[in-house]
PDB file of N, CA and C in Angstrom:
ATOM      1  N   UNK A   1       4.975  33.748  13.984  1.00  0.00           N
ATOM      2  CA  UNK A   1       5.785  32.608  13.587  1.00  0.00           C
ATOM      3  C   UNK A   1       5.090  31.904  12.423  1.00  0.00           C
ATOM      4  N   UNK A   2       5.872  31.545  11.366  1.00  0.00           N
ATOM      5  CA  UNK A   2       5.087  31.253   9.913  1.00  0.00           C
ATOM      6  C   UNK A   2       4.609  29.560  10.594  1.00  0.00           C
ATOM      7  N   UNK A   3       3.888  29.000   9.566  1.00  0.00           N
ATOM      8  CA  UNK A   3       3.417  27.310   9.966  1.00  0.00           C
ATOM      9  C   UNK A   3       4.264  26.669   8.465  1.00  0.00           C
ATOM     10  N   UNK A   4       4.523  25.933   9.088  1.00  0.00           N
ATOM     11  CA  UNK A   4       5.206  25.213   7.621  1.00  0.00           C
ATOM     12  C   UNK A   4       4.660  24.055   7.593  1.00  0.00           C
ATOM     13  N   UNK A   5       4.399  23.685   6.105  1.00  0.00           N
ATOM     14  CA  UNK A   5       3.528  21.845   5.643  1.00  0.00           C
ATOM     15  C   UNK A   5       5.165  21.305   5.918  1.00  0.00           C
ATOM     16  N   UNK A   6       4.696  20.013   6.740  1.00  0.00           N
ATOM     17  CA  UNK A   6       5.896  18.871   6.724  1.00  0.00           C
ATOM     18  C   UNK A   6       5.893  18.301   5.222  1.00  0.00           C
ATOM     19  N   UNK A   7       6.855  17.976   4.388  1.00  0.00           N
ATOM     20  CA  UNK A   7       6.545  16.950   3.481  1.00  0.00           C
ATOM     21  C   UNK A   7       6.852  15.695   3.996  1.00  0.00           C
ATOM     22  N   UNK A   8       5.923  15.243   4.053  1.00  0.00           N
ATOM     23  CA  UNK A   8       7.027  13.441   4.869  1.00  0.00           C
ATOM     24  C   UNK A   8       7.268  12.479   4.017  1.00  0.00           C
ATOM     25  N   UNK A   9       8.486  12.016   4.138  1.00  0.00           N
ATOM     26  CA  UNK A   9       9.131  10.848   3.487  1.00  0.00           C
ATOM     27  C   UNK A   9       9.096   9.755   3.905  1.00  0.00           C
ATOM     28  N   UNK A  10       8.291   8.981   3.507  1.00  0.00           N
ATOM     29  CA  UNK A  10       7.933   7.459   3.755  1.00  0.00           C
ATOM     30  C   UNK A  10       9.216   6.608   4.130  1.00  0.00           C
ATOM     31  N   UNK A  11       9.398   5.634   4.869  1.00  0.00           N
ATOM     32  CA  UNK A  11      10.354   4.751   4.695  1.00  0.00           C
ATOM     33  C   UNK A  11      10.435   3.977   3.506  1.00  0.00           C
ATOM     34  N   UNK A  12      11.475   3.600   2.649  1.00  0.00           N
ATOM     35  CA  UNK A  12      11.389   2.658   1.558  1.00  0.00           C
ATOM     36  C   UNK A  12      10.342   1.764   1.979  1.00  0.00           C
ATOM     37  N   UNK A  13       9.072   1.158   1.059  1.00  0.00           N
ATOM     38  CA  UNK A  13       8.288   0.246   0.536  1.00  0.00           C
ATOM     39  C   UNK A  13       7.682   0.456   2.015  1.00  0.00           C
ATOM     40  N   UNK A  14       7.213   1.241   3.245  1.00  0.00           N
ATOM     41  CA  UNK A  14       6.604   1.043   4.201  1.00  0.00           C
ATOM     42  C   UNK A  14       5.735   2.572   4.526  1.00  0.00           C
ATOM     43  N   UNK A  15       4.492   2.583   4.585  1.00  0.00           N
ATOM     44  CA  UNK A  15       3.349   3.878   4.880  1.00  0.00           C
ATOM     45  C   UNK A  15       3.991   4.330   5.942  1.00  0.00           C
ATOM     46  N   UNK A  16       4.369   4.890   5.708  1.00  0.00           N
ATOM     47  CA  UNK A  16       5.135   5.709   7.003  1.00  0.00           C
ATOM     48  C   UNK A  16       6.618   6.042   7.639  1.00  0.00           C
ATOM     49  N   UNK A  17       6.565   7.333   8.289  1.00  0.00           N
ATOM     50  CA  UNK A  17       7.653   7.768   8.807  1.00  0.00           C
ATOM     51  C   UNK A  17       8.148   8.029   9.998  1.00  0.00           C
ATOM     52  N   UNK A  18       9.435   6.903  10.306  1.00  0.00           N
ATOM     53  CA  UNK A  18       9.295   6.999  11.835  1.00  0.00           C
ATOM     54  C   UNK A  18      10.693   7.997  12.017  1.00  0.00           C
ATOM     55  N   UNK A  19      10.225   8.216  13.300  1.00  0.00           N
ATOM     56  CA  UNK A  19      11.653   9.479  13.703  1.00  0.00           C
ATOM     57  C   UNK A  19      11.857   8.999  15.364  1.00  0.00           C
ATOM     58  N   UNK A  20      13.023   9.920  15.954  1.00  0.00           N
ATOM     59  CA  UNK A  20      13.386   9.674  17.129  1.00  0.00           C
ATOM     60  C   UNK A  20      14.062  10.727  17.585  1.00  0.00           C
ATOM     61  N   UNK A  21      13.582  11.410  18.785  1.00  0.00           N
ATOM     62  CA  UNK A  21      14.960  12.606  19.245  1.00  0.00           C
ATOM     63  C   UNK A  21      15.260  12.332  19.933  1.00  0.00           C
ATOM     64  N   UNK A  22      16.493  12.715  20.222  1.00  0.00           N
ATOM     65  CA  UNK A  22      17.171  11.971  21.670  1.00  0.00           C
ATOM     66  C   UNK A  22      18.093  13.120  22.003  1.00  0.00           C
ATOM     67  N   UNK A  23      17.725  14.407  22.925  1.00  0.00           N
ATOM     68  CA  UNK A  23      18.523  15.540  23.103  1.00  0.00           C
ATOM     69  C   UNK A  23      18.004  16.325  23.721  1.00  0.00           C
ATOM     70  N   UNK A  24      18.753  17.160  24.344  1.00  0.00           N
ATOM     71  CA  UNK A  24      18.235  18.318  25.312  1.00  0.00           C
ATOM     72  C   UNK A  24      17.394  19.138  24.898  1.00  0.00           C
ATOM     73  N   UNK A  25      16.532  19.788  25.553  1.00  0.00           N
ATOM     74  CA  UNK A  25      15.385  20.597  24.451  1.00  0.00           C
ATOM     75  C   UNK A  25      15.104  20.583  23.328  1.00  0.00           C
ATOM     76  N   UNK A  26      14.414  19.307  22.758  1.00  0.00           N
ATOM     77  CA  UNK A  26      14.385  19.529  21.423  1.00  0.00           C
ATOM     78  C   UNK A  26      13.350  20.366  20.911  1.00  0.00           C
ATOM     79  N   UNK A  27      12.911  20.833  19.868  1.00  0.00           N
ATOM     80  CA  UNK A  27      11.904  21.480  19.449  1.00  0.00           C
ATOM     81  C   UNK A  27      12.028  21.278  18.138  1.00  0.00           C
ATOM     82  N   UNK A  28      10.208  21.141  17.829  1.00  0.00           N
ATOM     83  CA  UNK A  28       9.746  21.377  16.417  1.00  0.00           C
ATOM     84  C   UNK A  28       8.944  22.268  16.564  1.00  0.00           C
ATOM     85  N   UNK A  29       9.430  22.864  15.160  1.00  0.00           N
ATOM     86  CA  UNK A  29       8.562  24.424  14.372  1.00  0.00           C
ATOM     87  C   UNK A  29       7.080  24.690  14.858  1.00  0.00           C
ATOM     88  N   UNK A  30       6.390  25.143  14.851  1.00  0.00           N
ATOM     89  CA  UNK A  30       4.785  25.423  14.121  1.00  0.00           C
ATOM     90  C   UNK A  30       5.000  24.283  12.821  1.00  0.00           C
ATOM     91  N   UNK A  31       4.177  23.478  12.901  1.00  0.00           N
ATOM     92  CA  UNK A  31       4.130  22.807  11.574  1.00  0.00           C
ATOM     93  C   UNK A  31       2.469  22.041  11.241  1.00  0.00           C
ATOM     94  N   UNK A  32       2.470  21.393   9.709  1.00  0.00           N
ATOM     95  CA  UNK A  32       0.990  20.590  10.036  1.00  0.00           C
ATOM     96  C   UNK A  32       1.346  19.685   8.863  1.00  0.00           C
ATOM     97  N   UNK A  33       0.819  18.314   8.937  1.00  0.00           N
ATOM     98  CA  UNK A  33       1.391  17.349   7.661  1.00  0.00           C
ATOM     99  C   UNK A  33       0.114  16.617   7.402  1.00  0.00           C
ATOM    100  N   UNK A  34      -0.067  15.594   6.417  1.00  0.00           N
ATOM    101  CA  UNK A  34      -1.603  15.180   6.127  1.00  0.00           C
ATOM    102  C   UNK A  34      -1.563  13.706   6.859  1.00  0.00           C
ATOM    103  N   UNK A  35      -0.738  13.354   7.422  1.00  0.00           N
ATOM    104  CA  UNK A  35      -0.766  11.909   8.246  1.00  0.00           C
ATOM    105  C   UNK A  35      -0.926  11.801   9.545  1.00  0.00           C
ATOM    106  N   UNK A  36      -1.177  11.099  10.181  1.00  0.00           N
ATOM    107  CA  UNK A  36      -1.769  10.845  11.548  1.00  0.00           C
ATOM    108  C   UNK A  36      -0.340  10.603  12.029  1.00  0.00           C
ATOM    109  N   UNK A  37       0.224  11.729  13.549  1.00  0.00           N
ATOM    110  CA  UNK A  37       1.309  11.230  13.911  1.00  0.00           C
ATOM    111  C   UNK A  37       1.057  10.692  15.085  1.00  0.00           C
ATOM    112  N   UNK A  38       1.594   9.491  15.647  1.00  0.00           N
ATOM    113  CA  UNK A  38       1.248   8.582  17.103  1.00  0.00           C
ATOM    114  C   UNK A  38       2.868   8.929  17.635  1.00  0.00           C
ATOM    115  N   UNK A  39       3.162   9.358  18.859  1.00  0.00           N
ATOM    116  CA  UNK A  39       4.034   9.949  19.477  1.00  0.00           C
ATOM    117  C   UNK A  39       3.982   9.232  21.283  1.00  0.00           C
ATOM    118  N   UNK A  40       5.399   9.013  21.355  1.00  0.00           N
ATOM    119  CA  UNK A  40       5.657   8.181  23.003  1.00  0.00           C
ATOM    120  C   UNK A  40       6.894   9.085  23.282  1.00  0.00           C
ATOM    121  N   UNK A  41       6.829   9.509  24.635  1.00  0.00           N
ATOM    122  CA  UNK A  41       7.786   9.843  25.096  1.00  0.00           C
ATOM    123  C   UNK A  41       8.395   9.088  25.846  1.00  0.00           C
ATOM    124  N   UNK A  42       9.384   8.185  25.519  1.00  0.00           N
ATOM    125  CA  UNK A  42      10.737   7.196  26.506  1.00  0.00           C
ATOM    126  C   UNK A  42      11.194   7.729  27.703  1.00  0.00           C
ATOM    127  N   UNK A  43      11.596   8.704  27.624  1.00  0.00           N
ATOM    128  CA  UNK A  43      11.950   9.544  28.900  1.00  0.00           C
ATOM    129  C   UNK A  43      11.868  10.932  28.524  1.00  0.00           C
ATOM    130  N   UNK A  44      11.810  11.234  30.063  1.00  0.00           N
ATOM    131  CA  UNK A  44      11.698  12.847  30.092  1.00  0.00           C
ATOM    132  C   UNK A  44      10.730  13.297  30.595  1.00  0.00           C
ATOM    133  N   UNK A  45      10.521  14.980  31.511  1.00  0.00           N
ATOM    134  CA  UNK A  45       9.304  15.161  32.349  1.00  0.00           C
ATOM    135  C   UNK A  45       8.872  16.478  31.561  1.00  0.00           C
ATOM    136  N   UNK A  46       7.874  16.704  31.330  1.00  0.00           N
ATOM    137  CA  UNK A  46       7.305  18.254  31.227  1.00  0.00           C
ATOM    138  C   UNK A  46       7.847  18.529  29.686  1.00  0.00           C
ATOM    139  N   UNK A  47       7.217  17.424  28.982  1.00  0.00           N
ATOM    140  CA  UNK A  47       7.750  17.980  27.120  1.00  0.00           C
ATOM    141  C   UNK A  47       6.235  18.476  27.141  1.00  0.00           C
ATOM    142  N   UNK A  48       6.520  20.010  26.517  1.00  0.00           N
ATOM    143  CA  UNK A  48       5.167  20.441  25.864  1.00  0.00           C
ATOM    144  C   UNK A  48       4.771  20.251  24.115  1.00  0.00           C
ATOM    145  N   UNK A  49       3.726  20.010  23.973  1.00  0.00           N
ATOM    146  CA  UNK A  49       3.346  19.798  22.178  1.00  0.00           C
ATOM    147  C   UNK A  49       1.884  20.847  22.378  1.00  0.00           C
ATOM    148  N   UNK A  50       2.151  21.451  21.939  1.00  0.00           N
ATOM    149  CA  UNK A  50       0.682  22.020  21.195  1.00  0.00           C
ATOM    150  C   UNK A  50       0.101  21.896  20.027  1.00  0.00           C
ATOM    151  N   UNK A  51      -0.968  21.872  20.535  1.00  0.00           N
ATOM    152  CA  UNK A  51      -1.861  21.051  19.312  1.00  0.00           C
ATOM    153  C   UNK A  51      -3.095  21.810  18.824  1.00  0.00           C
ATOM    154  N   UNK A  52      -3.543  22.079  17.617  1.00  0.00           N
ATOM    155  CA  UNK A  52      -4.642  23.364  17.347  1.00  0.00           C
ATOM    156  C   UNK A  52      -4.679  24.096  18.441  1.00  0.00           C
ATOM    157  N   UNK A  53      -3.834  24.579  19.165  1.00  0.00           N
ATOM    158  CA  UNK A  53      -3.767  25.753  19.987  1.00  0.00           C
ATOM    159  C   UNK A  53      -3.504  25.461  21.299  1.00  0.00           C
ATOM    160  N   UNK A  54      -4.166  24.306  21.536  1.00  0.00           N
ATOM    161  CA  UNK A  54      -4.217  23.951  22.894  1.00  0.00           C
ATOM    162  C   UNK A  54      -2.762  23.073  23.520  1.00  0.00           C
ATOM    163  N   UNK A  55      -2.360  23.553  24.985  1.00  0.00           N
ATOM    164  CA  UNK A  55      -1.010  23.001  25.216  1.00  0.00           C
ATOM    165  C   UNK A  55      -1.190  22.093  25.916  1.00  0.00           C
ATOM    166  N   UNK A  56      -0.159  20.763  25.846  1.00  0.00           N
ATOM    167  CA  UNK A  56      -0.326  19.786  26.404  1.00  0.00           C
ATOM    168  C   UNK A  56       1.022  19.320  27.402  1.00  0.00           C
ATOM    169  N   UNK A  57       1.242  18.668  28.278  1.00  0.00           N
ATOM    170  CA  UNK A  57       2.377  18.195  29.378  1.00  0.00           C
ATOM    171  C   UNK A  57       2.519  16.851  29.123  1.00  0.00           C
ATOM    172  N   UNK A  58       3.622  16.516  28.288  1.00  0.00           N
ATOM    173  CA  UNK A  58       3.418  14.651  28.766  1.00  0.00           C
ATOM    174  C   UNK A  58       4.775  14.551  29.533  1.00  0.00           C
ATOM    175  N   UNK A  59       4.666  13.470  30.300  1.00  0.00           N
ATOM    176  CA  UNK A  59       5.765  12.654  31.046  1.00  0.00           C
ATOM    177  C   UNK A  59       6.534  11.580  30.511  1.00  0.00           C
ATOM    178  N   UNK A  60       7.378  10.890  30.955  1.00  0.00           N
ATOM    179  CA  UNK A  60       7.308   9.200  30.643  1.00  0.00           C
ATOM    180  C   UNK A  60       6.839   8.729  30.082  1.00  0.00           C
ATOM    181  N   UNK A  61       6.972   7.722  29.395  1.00  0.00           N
ATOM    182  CA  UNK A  61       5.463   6.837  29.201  1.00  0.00           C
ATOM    183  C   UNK A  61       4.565   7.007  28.453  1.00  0.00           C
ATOM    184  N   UNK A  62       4.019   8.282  28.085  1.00  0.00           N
ATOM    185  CA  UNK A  62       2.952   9.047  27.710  1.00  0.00           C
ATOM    186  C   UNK A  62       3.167   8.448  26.323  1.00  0.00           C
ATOM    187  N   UNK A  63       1.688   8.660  25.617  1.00  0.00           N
ATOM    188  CA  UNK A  63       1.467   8.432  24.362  1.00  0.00           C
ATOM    189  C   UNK A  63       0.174   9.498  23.697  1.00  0.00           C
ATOM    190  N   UNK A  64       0.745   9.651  22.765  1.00  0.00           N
ATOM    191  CA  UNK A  64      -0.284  10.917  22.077  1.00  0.00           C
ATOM    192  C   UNK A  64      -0.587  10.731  20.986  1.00  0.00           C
ATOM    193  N   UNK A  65      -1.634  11.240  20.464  1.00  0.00           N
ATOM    194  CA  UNK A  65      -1.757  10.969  18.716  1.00  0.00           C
ATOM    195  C   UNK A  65      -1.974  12.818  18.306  1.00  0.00           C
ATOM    196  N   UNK A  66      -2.078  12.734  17.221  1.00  0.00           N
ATOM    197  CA  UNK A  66      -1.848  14.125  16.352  1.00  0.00           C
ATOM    198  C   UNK A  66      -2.815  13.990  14.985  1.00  0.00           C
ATOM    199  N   UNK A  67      -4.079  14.598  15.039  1.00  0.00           N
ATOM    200  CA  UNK A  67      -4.984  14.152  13.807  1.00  0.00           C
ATOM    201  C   UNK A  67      -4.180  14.877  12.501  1.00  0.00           C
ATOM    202  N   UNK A  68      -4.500  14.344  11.091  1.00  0.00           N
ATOM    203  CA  UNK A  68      -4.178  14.885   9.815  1.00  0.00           C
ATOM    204  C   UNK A  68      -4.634  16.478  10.091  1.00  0.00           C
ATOM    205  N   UNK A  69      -3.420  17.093   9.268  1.00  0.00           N
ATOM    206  CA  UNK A  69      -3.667  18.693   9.384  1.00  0.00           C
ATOM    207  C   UNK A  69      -3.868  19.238  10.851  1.00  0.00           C
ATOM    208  N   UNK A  70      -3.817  19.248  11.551  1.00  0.00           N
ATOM    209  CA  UNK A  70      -3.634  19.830  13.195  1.00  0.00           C
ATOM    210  C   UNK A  70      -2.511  20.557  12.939  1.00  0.00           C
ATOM    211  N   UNK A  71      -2.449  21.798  13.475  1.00  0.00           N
ATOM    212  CA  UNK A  71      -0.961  22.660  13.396  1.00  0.00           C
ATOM    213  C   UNK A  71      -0.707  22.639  14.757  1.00  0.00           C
ATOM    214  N   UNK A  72       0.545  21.689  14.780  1.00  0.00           N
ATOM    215  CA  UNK A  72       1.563  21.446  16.343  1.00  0.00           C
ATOM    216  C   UNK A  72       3.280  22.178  16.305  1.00  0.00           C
ATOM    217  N   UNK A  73       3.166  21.929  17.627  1.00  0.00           N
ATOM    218  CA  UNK A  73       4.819  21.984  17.593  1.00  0.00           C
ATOM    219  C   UNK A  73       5.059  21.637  18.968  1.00  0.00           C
ATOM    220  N   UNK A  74       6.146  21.214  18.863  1.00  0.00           N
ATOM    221  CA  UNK A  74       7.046  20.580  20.762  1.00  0.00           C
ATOM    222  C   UNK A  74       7.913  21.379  21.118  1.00  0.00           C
ATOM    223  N   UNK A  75       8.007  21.405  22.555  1.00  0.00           N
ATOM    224  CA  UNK A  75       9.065  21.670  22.972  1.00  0.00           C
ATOM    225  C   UNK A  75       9.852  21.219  24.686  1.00  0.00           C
ATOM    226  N   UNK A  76      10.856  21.355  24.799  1.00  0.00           N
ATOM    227  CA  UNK A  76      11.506  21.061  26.006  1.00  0.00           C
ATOM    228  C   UNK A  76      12.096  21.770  26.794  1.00  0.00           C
ATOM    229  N   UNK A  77      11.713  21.363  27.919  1.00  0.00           N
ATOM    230  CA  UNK A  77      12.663  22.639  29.122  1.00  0.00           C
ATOM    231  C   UNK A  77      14.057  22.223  27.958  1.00  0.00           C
ATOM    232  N   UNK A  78      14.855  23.799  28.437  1.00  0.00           N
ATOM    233  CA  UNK A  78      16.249  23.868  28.071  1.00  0.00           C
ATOM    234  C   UNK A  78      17.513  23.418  29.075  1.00  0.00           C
ATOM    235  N   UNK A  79      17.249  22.984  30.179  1.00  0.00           N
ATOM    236  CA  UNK A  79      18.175  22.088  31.086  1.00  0.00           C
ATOM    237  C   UNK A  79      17.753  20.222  30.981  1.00  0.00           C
ATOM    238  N   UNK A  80      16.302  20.131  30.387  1.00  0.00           N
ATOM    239  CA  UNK A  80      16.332  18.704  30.240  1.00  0.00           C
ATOM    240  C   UNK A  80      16.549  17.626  29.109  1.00  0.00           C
ATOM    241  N   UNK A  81      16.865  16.174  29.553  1.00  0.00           N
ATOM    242  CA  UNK A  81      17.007  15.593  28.677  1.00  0.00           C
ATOM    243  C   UNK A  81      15.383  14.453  28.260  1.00  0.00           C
ATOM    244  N   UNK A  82      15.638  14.653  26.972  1.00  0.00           N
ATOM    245  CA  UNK A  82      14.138  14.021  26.129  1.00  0.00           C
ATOM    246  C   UNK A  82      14.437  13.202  25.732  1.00  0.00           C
ATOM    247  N   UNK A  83      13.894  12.374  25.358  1.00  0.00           N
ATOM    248  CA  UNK A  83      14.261  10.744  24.280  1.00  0.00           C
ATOM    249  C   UNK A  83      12.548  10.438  23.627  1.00  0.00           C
ATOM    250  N   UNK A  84      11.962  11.008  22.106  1.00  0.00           N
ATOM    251  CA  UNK A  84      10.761  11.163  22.008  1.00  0.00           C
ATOM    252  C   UNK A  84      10.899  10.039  20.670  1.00  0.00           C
ATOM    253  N   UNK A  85       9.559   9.333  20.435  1.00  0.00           N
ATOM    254  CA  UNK A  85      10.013   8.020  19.163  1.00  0.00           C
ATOM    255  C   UNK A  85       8.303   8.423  18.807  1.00  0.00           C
ATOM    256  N   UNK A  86       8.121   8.972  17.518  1.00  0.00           N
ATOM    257  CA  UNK A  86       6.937   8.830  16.730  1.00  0.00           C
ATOM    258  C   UNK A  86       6.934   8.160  15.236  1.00  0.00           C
ATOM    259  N   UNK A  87       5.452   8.146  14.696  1.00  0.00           N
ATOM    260  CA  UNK A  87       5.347   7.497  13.653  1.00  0.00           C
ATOM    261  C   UNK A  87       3.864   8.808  12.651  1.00  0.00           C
ATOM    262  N   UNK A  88       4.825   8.816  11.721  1.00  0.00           N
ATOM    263  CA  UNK A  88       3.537   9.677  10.745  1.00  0.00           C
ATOM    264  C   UNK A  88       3.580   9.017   9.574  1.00  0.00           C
ATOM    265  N   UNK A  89       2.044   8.459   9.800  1.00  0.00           N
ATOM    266  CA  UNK A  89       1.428   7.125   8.980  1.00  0.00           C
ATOM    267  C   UNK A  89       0.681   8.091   7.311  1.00  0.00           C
ATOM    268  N   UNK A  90       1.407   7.105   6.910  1.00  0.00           N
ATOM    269  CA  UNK A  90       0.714   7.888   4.905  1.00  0.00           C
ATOM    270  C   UNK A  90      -1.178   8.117   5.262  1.00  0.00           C
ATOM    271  N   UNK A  91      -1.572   8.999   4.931  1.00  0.00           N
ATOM    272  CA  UNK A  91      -2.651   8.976   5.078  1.00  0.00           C
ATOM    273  C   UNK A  91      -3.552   8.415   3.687  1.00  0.00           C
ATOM    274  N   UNK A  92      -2.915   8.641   2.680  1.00  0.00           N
ATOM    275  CA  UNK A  92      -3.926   7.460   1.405  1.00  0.00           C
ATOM    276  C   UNK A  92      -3.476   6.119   2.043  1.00  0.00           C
ATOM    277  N   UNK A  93      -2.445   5.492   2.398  1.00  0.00           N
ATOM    278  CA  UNK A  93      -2.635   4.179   3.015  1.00  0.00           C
ATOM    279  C   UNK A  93      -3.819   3.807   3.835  1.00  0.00           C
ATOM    280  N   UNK A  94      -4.254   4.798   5.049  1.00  0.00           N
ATOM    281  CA  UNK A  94      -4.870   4.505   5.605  1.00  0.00           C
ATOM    282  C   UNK A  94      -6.129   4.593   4.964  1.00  0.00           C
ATOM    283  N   UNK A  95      -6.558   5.622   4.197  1.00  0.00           N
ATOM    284  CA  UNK A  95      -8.237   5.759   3.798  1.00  0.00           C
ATOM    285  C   UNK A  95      -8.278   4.162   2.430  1.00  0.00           C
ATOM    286  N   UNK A  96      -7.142   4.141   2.369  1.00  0.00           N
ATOM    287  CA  UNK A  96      -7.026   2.816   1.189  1.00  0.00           C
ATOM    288  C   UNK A  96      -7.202   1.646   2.085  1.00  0.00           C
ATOM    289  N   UNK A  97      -6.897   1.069   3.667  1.00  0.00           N
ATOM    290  CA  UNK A  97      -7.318   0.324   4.105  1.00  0.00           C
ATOM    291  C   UNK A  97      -8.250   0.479   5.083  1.00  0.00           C
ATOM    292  N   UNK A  98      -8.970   1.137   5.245  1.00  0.00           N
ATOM    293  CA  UNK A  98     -10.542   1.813   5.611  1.00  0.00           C
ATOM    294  C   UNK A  98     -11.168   1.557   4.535  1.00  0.00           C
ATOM    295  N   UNK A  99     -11.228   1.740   3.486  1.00  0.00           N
ATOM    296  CA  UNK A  99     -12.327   1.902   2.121  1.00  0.00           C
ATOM    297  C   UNK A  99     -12.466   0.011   1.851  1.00  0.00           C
ATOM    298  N   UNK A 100     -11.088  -0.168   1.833  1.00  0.00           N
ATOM    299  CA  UNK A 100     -10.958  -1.647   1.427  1.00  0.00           C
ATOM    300  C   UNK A 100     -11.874  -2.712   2.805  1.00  0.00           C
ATOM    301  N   UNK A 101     -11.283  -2.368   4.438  1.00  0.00           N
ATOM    302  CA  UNK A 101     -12.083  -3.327   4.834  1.00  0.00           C
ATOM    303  C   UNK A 101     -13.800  -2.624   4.936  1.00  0.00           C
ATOM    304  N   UNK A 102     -14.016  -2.323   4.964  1.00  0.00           N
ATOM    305  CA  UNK A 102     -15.570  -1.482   4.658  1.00  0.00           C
ATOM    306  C   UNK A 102     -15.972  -2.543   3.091  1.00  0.00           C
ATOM    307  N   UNK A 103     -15.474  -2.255   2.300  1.00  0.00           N
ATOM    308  CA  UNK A 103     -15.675  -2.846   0.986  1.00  0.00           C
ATOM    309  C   UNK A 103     -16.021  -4.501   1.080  1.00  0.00           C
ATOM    310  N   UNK A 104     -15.120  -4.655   1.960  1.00  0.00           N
ATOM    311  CA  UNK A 104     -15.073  -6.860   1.865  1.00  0.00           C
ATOM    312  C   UNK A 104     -15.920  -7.050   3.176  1.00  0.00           C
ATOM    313  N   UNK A 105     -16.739  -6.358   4.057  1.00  0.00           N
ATOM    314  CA  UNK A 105     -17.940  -6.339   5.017  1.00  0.00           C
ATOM    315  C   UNK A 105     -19.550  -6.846   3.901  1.00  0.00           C
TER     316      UNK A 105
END
């Protein structure tokens, strides 16, 4: 299965890109992007994400992060329903406000 670079599209004037699925098995590709994605699952039992190789189970509730460049992908039983809400944060934003508060210390 090939890996594909996400390009991510910022929200107008805001570091970052938020998304939401809301559907029966959803799934994303093999993929890897240069921003830090922070990921909650609203509902739903047994969504898998793998992450540099390794597979993970979240429930409810659950909250995950996803380092820059990690090659992931999700997926869902095919009888259940998911409702998943993440955020993939610009990563020069962030090393630009890392460098900056480091700088005014």
């Amino acid at each position: 299965m090939p890996i594909a670079y996400e390009e991510i599209d910022n929200l107008a004037r805001l570091p970052f890109k938020f998304f939401k699925r809301s559907n029966y098995a959803p799934k994303a590709p093999t993929h890897w992007h240069t921003g830090i994605e922070i990921d909650y699952l609203v509902s739903g039992e047994d969504f898998k994400v793998v992450i540099a190789g390794q597979t993970h189970h979240y429930n409810s509730g659950d909250i995950w992060a996803i380092d820059r460049s990690q090659i992931h992908a999700a997926t869902g039983h095919k009888d259940r329903y998911y409702y998943v809400m993440g955020l993939i944060i610009d990563n020069n934003f962030l090393e630009k406000e890392v460098q900056y508060k480091f700088l005014c210390k």
